[in-house]
C-alpha atoms as a PDB file:
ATOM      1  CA  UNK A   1     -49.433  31.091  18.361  1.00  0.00           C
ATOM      2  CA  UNK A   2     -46.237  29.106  17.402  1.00  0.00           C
ATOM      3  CA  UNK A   3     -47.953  25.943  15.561  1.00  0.00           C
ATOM      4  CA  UNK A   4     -45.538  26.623  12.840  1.00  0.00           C
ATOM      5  CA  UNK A   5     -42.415  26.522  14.833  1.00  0.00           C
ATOM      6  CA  UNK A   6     -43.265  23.932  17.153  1.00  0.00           C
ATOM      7  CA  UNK A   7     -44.146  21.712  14.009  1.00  0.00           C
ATOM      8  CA  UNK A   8     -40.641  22.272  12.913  1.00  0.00           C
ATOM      9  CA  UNK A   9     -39.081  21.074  15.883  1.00  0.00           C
ATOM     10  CA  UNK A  10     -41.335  18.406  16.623  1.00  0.00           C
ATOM     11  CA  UNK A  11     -39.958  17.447  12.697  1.00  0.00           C
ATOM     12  CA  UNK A  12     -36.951  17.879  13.014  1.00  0.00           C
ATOM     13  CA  UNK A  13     -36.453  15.844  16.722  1.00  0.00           C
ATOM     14  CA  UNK A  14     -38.702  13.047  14.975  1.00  0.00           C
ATOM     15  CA  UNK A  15     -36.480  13.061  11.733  1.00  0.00           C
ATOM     16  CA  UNK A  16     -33.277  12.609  14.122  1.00  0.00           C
ATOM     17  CA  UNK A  17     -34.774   9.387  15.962  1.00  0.00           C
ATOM     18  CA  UNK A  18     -35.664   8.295  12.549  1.00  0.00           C
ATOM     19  CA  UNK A  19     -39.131   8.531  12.327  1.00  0.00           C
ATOM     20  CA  UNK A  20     -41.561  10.692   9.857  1.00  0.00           C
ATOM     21  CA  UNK A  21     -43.676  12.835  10.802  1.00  0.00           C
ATOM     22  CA  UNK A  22     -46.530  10.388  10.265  1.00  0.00           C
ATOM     23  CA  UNK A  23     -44.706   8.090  12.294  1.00  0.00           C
ATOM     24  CA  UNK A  24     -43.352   5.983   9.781  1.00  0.00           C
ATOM     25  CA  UNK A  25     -39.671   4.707  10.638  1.00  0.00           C
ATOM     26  CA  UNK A  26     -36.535   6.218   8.062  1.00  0.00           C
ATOM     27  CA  UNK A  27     -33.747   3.688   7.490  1.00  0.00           C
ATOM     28  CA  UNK A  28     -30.676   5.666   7.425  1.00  0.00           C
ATOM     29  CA  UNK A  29     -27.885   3.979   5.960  1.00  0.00           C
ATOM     30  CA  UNK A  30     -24.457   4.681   6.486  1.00  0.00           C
ATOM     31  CA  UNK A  31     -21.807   4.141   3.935  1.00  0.00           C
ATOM     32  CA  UNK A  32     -18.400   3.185   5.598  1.00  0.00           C
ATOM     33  CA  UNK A  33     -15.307   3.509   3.608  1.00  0.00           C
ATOM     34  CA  UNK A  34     -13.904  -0.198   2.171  1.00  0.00           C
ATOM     35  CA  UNK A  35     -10.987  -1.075   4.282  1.00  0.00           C
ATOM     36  CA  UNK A  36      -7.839  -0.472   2.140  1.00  0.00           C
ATOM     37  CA  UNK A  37      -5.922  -3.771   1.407  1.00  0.00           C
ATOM     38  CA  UNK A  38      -2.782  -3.646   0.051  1.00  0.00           C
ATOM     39  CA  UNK A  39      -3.057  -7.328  -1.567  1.00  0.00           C
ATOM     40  CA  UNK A  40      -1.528  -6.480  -4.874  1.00  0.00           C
ATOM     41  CA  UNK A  41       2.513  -6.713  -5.995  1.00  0.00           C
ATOM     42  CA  UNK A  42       4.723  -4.482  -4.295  1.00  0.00           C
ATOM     43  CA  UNK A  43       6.516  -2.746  -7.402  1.00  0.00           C
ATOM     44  CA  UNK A  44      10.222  -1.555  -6.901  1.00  0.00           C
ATOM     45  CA  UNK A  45      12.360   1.227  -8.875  1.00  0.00           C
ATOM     46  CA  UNK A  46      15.940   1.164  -9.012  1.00  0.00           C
ATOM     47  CA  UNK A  47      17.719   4.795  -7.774  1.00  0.00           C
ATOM     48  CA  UNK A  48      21.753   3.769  -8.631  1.00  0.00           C
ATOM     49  CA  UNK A  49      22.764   5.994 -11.256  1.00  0.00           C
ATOM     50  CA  UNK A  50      23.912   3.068 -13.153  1.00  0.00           C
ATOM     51  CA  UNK A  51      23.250  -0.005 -14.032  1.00  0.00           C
ATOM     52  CA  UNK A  52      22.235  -2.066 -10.873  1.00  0.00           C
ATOM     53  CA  UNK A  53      23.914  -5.941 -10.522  1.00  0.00           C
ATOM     54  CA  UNK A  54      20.747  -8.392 -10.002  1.00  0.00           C
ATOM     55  CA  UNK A  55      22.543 -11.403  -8.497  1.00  0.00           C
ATOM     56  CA  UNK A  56      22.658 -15.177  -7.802  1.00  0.00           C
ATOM     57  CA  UNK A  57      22.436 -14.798  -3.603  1.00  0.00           C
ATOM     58  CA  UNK A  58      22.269 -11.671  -1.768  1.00  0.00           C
ATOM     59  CA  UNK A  59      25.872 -11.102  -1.702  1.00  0.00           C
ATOM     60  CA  UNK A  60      28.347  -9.034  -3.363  1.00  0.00           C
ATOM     61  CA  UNK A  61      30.276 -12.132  -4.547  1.00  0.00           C
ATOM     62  CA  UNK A  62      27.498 -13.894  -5.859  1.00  0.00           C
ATOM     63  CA  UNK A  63      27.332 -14.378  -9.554  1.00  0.00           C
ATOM     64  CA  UNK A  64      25.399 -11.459 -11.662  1.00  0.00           C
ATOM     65  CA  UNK A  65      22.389 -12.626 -13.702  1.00  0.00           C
ATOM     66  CA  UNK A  66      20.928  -9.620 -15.134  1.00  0.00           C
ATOM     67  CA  UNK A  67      21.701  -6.150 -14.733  1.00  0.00           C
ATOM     68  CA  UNK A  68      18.539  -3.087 -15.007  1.00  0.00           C
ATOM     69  CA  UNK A  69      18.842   0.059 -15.942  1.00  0.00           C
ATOM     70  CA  UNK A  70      18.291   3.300 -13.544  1.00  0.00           C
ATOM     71  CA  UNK A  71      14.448   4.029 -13.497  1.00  0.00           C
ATOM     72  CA  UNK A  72      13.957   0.224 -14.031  1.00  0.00           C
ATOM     73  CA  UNK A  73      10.829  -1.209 -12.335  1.00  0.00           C
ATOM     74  CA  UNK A  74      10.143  -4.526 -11.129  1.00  0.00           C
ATOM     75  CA  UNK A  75       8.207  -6.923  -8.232  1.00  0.00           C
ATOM     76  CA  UNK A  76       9.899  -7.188  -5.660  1.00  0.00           C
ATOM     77  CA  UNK A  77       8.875 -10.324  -3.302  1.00  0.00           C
ATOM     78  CA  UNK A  78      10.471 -10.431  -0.536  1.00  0.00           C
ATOM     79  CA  UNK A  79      13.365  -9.175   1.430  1.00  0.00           C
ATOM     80  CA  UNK A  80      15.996 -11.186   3.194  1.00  0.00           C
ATOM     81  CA  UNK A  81      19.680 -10.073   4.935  1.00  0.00           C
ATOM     82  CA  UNK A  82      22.291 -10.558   3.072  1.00  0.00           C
ATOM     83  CA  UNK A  83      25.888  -8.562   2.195  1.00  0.00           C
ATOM     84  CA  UNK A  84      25.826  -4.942   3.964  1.00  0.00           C
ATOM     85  CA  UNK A  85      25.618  -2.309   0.764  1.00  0.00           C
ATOM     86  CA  UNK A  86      25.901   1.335   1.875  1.00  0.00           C
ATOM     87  CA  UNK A  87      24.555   1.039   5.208  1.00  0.00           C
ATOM     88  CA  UNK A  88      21.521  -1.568   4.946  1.00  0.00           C
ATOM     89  CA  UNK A  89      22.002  -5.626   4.553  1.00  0.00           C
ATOM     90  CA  UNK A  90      18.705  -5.797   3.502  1.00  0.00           C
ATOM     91  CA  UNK A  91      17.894  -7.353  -0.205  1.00  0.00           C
ATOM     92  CA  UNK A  92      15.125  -7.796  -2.570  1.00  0.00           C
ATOM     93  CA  UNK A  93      14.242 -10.740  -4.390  1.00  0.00           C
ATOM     94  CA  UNK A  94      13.053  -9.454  -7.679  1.00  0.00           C
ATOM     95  CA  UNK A  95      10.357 -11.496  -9.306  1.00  0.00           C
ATOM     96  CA  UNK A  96      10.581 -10.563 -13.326  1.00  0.00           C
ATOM     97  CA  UNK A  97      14.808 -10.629 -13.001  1.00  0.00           C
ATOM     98  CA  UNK A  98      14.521 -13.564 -10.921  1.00  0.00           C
ATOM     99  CA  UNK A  99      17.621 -12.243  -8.797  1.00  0.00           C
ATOM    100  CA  UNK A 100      18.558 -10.719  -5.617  1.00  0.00           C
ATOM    101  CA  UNK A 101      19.439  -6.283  -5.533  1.00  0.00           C
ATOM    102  CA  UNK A 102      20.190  -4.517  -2.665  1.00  0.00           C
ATOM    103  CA  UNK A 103      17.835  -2.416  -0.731  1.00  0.00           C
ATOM    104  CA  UNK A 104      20.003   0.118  -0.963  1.00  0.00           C
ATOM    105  CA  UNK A 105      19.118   0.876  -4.472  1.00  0.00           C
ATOM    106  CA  UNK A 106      15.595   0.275  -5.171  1.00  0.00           C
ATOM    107  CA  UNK A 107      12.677   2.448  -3.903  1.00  0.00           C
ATOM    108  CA  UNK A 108       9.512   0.410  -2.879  1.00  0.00           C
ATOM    109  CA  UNK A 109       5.888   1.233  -2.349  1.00  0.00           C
ATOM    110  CA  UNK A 110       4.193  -1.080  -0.204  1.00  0.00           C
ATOM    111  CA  UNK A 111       5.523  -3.799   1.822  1.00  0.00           C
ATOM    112  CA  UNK A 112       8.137  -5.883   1.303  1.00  0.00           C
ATOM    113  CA  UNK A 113       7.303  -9.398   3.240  1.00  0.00           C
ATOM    114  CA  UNK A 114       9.870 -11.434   4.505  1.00  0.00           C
ATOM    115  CA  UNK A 115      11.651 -14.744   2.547  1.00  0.00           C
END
């Protein structure tokens, strides 16, 4: 006689519909991942091997405000054209040196929205 297998597999197919094997239903819950939302800053680090000119517009003739150190991090808000610097006109508005640095000097995680 195979009571004891046949009890096993009548288990188990009841436990994969959901259901006990006294016939009570199992809620099975499912835990999905939270969607990842990139909501915070997007934080910048400045890669010229010296110090970097945070300026005025985003333009080599614009006035310098600030300069930051190689290694220096900061927020960067948003990115805009401006002057072409080594290949890319695109510059970052930096929100602690409240001035504009070329992209071509600052490494960014995240993204960088639009002015």
């Amino acid at each position: 006689m195979h009571t004891g297998r046949t009890r096993r597999a009548l288990t188990a197919g009841l436990l994969a519909c959901g259901l006990s094997a006294s016939g009570v239903a199992l809620a099975v819950t499912a835990t999905a991942a939270p969607a990842h939302r990139d909501d915070g800053p997007v934080w910048g680090t400045v890669t010229s091997r010296i110090e970097l000119n945070v300026r005025e517009d985003p333009t080599l003739r614009s006035d310098v405000v600030t300069s930051l150190s190689p290694g220096a991090r900061d927020r960067v808000e948003c990115k805009t054209y401006g002057t072409d610097v080594n290949g890319t006109d695109w510059w970052y508005w930096l929100g602690n040196a409240r001035g504009w640095v070329s992209a071509s000097y600052v490494d960014v995680w995240g993204h960088v929205p639009d002015c």
